[in-house]
Protein backbone atom coordinates (compact mmCIF):
# COMPACT_ATOMS: atom_id res chain seq x y z
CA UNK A 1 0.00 0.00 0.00
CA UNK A 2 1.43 3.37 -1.54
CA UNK A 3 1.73 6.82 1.23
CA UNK A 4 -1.32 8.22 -1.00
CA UNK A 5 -3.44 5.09 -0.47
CA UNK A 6 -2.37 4.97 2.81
CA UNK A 7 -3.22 8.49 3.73
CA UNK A 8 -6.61 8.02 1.22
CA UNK A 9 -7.10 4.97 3.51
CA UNK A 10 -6.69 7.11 6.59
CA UNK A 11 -8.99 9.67 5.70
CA UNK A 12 -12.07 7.44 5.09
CA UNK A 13 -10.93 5.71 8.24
CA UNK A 14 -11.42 9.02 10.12
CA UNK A 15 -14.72 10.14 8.32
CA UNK A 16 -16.62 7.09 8.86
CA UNK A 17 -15.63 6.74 12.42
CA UNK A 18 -17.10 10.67 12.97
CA UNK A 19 -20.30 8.86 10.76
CA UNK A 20 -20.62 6.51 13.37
CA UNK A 21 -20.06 8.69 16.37
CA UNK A 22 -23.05 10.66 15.06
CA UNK A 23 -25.21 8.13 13.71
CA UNK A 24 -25.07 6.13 17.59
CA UNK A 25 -26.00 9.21 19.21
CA UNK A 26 -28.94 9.76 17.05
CA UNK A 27 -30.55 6.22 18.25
CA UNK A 28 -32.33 5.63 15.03
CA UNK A 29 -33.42 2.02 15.64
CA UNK A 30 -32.87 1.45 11.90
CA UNK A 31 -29.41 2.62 11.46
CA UNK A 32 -28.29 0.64 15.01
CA UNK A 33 -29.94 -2.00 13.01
CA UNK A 34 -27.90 -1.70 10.26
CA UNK A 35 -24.63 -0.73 11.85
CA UNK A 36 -25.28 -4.02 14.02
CA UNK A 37 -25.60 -6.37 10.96
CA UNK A 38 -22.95 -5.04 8.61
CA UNK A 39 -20.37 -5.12 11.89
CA UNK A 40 -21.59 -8.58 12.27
CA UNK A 41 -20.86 -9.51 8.92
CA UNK A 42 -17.60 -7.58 9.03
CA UNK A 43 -16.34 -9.73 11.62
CA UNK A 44 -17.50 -12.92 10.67
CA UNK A 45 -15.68 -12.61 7.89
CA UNK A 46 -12.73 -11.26 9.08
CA UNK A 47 -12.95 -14.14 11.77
CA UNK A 48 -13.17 -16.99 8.56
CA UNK A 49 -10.00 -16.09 7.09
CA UNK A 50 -8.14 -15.06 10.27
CA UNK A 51 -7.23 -18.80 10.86
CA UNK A 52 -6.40 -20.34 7.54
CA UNK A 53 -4.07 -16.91 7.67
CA UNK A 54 -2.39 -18.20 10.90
CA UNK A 55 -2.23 -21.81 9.68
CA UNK A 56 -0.90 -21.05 6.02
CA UNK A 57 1.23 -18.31 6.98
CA UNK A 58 3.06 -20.33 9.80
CA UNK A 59 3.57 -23.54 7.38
CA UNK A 60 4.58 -21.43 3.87
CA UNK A 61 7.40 -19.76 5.96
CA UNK A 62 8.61 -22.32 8.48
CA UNK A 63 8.54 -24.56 5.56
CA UNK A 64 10.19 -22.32 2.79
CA UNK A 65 12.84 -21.22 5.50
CA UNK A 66 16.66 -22.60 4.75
CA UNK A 67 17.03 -25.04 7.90
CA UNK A 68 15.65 -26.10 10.96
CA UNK A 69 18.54 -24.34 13.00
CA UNK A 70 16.60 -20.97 10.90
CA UNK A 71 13.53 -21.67 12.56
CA UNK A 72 14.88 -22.48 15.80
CA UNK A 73 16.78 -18.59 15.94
CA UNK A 74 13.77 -16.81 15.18
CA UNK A 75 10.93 -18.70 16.68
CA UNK A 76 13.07 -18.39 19.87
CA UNK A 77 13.97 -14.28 19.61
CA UNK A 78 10.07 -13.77 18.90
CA UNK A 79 9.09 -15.76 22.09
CA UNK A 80 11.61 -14.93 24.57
CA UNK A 81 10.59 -11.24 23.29
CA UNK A 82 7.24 -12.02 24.03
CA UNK A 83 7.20 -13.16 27.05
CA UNK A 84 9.57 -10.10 28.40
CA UNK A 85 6.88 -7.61 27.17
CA UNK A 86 3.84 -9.84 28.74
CA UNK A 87 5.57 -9.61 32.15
CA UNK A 88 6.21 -6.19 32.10
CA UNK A 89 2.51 -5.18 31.47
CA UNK A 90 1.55 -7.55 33.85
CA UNK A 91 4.80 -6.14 36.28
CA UNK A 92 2.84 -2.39 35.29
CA UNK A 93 -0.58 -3.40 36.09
CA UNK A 94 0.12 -4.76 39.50
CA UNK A 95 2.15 -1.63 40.57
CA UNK A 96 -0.03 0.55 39.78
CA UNK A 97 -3.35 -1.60 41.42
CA UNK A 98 -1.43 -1.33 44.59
CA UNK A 99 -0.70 2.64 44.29
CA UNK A 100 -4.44 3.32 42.80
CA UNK A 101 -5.83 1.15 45.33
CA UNK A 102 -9.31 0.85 43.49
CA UNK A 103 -11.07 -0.72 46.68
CA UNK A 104 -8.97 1.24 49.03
CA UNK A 105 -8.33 -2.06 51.44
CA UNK A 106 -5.58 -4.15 53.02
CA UNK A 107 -3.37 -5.64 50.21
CA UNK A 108 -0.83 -7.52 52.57
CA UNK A 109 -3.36 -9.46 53.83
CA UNK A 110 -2.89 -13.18 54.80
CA UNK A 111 -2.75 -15.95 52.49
CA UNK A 112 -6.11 -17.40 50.67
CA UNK A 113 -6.46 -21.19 50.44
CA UNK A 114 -6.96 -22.39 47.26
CA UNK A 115 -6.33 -19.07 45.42
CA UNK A 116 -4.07 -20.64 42.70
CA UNK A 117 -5.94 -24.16 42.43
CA UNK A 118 -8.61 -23.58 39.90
CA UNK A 119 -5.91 -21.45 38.05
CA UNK A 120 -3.57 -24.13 38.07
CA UNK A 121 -6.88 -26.65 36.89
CA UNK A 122 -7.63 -24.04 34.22
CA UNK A 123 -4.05 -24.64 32.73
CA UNK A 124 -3.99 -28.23 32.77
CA UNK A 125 -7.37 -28.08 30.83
CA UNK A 126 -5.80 -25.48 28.36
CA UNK A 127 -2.63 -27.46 27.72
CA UNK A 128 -4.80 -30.67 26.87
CA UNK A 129 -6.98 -28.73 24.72
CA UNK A 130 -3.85 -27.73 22.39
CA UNK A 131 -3.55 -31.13 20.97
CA UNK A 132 -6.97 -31.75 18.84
CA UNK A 133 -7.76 -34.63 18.47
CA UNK A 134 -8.11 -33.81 14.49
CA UNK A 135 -7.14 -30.99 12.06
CA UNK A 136 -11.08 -30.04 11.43
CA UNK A 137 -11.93 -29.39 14.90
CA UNK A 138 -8.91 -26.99 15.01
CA UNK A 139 -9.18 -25.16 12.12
CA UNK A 140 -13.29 -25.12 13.11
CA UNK A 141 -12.91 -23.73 16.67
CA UNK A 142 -12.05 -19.91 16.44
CA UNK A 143 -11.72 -19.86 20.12
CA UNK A 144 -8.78 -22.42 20.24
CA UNK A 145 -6.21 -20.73 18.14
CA UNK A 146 -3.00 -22.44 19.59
CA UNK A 147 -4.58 -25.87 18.23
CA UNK A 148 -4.02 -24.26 14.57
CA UNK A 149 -1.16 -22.79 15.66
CA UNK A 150 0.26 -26.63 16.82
CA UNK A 151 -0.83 -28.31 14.17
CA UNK A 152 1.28 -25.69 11.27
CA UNK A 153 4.31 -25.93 13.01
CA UNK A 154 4.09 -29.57 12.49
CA UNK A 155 3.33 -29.29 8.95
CA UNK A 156 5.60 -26.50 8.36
CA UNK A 157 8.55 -28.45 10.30
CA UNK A 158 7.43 -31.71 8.99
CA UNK A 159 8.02 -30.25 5.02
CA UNK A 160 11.24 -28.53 5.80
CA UNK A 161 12.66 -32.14 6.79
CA UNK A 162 11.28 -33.64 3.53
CA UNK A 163 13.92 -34.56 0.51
CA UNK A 164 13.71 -32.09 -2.00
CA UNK A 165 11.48 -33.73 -4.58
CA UNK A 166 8.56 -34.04 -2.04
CA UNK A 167 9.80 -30.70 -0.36
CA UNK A 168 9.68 -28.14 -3.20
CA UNK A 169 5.65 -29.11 -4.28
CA UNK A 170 4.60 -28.41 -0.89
CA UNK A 171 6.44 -25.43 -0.15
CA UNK A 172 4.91 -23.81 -3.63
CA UNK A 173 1.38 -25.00 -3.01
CA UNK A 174 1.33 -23.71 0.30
CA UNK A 175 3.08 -20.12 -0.50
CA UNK A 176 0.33 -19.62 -3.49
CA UNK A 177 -2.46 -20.43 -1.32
CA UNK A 178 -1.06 -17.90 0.89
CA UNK A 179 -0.45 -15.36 -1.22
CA UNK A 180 -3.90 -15.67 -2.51
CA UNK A 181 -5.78 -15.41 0.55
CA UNK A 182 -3.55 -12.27 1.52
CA UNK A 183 -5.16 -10.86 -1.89
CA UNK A 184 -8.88 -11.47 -0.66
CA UNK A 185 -7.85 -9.01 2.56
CA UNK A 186 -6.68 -6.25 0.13
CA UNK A 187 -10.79 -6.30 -1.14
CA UNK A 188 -11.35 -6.01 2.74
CA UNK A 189 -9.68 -2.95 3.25
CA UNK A 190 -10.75 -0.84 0.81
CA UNK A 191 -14.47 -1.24 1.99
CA UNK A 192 -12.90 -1.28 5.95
CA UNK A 193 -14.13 2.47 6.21
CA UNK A 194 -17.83 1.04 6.14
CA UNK A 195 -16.93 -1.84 9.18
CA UNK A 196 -15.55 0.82 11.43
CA UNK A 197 -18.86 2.97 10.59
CA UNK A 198 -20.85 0.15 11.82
CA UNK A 199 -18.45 -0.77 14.66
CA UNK A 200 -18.44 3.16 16.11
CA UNK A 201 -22.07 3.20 15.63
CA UNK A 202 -22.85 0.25 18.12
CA UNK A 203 -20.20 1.19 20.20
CA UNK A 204 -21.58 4.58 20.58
CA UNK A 205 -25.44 3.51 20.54
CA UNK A 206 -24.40 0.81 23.62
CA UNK A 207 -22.37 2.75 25.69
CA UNK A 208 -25.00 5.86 25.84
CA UNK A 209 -27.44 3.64 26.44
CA UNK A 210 -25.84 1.30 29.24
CA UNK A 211 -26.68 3.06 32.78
CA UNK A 212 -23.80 1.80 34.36
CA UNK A 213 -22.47 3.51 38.00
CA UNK A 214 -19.14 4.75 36.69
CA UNK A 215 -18.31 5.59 39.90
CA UNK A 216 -18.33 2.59 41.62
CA UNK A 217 -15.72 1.23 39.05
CA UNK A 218 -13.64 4.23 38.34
CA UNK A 219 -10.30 3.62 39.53
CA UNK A 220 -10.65 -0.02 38.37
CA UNK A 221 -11.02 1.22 34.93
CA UNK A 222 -8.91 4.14 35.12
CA UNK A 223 -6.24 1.38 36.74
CA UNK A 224 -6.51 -0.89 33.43
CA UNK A 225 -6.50 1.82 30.87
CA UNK A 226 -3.54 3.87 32.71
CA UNK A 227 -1.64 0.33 32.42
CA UNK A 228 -2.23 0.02 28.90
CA UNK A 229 -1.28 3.17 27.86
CA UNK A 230 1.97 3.46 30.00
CA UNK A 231 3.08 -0.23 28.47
CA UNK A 232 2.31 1.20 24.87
CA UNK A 233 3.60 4.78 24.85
CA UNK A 234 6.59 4.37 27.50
CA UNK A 235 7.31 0.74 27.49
CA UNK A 236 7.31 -0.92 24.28
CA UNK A 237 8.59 2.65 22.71
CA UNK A 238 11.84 2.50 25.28
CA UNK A 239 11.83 -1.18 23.89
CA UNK A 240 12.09 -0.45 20.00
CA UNK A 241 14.66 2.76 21.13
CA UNK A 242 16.96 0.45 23.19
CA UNK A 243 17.22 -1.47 19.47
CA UNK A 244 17.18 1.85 17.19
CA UNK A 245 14.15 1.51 16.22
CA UNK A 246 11.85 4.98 15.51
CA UNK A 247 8.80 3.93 17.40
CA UNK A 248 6.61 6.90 15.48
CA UNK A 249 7.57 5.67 12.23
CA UNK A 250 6.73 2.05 13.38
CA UNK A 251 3.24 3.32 14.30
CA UNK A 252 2.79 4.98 11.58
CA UNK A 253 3.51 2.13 9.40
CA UNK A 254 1.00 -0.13 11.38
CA UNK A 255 -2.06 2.91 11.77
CA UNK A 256 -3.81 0.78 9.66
CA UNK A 257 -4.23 -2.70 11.86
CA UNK A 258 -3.90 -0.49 14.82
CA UNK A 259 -7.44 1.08 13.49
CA UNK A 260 -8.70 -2.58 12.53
CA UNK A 261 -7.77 -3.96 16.12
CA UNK A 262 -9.08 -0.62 17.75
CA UNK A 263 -12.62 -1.12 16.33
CA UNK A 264 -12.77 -5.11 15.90
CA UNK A 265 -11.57 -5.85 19.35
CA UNK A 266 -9.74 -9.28 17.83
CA UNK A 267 -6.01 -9.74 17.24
CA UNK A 268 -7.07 -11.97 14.83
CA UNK A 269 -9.28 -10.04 12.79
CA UNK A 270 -6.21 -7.75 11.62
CA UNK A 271 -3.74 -9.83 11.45
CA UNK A 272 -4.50 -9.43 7.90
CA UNK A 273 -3.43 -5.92 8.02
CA UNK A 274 -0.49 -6.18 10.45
CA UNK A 275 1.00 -8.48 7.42
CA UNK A 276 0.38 -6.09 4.69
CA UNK A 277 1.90 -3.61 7.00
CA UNK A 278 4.47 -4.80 8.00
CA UNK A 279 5.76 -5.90 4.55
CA UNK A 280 4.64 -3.26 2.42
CA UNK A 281 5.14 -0.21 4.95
CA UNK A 282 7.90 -1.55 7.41
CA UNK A 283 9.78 -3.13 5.24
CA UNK A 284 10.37 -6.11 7.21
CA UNK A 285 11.56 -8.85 6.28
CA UNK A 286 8.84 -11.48 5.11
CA UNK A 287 9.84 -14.45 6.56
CA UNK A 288 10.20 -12.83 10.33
CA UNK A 289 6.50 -10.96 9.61
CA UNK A 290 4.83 -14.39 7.96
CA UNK A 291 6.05 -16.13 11.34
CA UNK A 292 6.23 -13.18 14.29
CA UNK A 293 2.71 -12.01 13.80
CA UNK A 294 0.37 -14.97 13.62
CA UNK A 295 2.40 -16.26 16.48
CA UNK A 296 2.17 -13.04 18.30
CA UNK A 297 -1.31 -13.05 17.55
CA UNK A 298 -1.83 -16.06 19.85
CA UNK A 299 0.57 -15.42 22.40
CA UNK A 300 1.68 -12.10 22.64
CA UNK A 301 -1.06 -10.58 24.72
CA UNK A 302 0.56 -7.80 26.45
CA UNK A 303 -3.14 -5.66 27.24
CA UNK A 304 -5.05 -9.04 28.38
CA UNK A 305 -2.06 -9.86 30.98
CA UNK A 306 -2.58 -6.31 32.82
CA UNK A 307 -6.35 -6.76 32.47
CA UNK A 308 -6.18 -10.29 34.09
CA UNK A 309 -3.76 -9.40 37.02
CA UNK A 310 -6.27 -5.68 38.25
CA UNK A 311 -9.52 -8.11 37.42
CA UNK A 312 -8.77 -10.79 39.95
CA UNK A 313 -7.02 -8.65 42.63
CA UNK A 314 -10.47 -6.01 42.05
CA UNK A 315 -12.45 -8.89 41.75
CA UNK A 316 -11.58 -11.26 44.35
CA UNK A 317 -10.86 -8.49 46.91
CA UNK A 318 -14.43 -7.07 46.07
CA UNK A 319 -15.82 -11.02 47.04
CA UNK A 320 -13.78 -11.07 50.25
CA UNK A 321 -10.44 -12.75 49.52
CA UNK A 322 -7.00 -11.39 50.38
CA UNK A 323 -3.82 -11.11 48.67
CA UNK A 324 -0.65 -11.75 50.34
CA UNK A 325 2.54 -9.73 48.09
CA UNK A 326 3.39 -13.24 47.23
CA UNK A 327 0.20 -13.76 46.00
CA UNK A 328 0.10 -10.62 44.13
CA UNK A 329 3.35 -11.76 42.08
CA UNK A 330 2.36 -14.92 41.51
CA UNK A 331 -0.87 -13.80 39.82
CA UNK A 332 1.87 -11.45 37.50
CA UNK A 333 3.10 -14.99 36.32
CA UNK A 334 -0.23 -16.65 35.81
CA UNK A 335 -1.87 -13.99 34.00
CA UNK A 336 1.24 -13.96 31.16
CA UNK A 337 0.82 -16.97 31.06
CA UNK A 338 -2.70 -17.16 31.17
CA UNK A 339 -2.23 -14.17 28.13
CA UNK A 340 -0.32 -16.99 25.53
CA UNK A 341 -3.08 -18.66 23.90
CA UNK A 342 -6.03 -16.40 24.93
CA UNK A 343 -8.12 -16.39 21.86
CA UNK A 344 -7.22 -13.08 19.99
CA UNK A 345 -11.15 -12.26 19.32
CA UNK A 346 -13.37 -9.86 21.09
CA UNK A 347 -14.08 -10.41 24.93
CA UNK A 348 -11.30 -13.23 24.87
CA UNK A 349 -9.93 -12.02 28.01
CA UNK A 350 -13.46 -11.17 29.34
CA UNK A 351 -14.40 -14.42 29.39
CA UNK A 352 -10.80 -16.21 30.30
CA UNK A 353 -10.70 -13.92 33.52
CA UNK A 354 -14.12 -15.18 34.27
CA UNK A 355 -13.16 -19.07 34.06
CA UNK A 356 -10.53 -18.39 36.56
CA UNK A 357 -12.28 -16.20 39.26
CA UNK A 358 -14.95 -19.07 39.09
CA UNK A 359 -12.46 -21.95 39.63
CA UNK A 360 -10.80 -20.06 42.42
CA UNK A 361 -14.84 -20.02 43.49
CA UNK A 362 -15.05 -16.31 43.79
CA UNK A 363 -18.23 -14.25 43.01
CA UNK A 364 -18.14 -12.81 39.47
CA UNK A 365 -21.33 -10.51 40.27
CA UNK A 366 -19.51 -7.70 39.32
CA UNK A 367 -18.14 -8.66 36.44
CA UNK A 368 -21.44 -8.11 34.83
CA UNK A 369 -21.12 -4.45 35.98
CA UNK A 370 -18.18 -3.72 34.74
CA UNK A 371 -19.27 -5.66 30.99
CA UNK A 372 -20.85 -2.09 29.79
CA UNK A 373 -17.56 -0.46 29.73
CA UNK A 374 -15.64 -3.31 28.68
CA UNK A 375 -15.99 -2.35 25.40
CA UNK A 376 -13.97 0.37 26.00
CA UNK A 377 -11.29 -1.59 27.31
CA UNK A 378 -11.10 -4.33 25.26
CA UNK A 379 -10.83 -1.99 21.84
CA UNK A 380 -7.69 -0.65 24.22
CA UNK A 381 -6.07 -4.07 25.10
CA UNK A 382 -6.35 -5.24 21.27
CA UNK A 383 -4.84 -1.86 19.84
CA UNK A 384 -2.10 -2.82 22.43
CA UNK A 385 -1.68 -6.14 21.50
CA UNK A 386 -1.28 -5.41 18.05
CA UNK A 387 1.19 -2.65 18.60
CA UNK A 388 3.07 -4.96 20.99
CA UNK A 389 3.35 -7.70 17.99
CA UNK A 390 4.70 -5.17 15.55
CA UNK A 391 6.87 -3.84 17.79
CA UNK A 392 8.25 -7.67 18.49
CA UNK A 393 8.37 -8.10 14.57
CA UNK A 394 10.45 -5.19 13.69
CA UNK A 395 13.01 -5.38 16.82
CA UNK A 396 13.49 -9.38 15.60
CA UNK A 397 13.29 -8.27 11.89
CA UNK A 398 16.16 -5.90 12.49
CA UNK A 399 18.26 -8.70 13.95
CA UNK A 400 18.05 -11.58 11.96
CA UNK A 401 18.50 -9.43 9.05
CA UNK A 402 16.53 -9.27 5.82
């Protein structure tokens, strides 16, 4: 995508985003009606090619790369980068829980029985549920994204240890029918200004109409947002300097999916874009973007880390548990890891917080409370994800070379 498309692109970005602020405030039931059904189609769409994306992308390049010993160098520079940026944000949101102090108790108290068990239960379930038990249930389950994610590293690994005369077929039928997918989300973005019409026009319709007590959830919100925005305009910035990397430019570059993510609350949904972006704005080098993003996509959840880590402290303080300091780390750790393999579509984290405030058996009353402005929040996280992954791509892009 040229500057003038991309600026073009921008524009009609920006106008049908203003199109949507006004047409939600209007409350015309037929316009919400129509906003609601083309953002619906919008992101079931987006949602059926997001996955055949992450599988094809992950076996063309692991498959097309030179070696194994390849693979292994940049698969392990993307996640060890990952997983530094995940605990930070997690590392941010529990600082500043304990200096906002949403519920303005004790948060040294002593120890909770059982706090970690139906965490711990949780993962056991979640590392099972990798493995599928076949390919069609993984590539048919949008919520379990790591199952694709398995099963194309095995292809992808599996082809690059084939001879050359079963190799080569393989790795051409499997770049083409990447490449040709990638062309049906160039058609998506050029009619992208209508989705984010739709999407602002719900948004705006739902949150003037929700009557939620903003008050009585404030600082937990203000706690979560403040933690996103420090991790993406201090922390991940400081990250791309530290490898001289212009963070502005790198924005820039990504505006695009950072829109798409904004307004389709779903990693997956533009990973699409981040690709296009990456390669055609960046400049990075294809086979570090055709394997960093649609990894980072699944595990790279820098926004749903701090979310998890202020939910269950907010949460399980507001039904009655305490949190030793110990405890209080530990959750730091769980919720990165709870982060890799969240599913990168909207409410993903919503819902994965929920699972494990209910296996530590703790009232999730309020949860439904705070659901009005979680909107909000989640177009936040997702913007921050997305940046996070490009930010990943570029540093590991720079240092494997092109």
């Amino acid at each position: 995508m040229n500057k003038k498309l991309l600026s073009s692109f921008d524009a009609t970005i920006f106008g049908g985003a203003l199109l949507g602020v006004w047409c939600g405030y209007v409350h015309n039931p037929l316009i919400i009606k129509l906003a609601t059904g083309v953002s619906e189609v919008f992101v079931n769409f987006l949602q059926l090619i997001s996955l055949p994306i992450v599988f094809l992308s992950i076996v063309s390049t692991l498959s097309n790369m030179q070696s194994i010993q390849e693979m292994r160098t940049i698969g392990k520079k993307i996640v060890s980068y990952t997983v530094l940026t995940t605990l930070i944000a997690a590392s941010v949101a529990l600082f500043l829980f304990r200096w906002i102090n949403p519920l303005s108790g004790s948060l040294d108290s002593v120890d909770v029985s059982g706090t970690l068990a139906g965490a711990q239960t949780s993962y056991l379930q979640f590392i099972l549920n990798i493995i599928p038990s076949n390919i069609v249930q993984a590539m048919g389950n949008n919520q379990n994204v790591m199952s694709v994610v398995f099963v194309a590293v095995l292809f992808g690994i599996s082809i690059l240890s084939l001879e050359d005369e079963h190799k080569k077929p393989l790795q051409t039928f499997f770049k083409a029918l990447f490449a040709s997918i990638l062309k049906i989300t160039m058609g998506i973005m050029y009619v992208m200004p209508v989705g984010v019409w739709a999407f602002v026009t719900s948004f705006v319709h739902s949150m003037y109409s929700s009557n939620f007590n903003m008050e009585s959830i404030g600082w937990y919100v203000v706690c979560i947002i403040l933690a996103n925005l420090i991790q993406a305009f201090v922390v991940l910035p400081l990250f791309l300097w530290t490898k001289g990397i212009s963070a502005r430019k790198t924005a820039h570059g990504m505006m695009p999916a950072l829109t798409t993510a904004f307004f389709s609350k779903s990693s997956n949904v533009a990973l699409p874009f981040s690709l296009r972006c990456a390669e055609k704005n960046l400049k990075l080098s294809k086979r570090v973007s055709s394997i960093a993003f649609p990894l980072c996509a699944v595990i790279n959840m820098n926004g749903c880390a701090a979310f998890i880590v202020i939910t269950v402290l907010f949460v399980g303080m507001h039904g009655g548990l305490t949190f030793t300091l110990f405890d209080q780390l530990m959750w730091v750790v769980i919720a990165s890891t709870a982060a890799i393999g969240n599913a990168g579509v909207p409410m993903g984290c919503f819902f994965l917080s929920t699972a494990l405030l209910n296996g530590m058996g703790v009232p999730v009353n309020i949860l439904l409370v705070i659901l009005p402005i979680y909107t909000l929040i989640d177009m936040v996280e997702t913007t921050l994800n997305v940046w996070s992954d490009a930010c990943v791509a570029s540093v590991v892009s720079k240092e494997v070379g092109t």
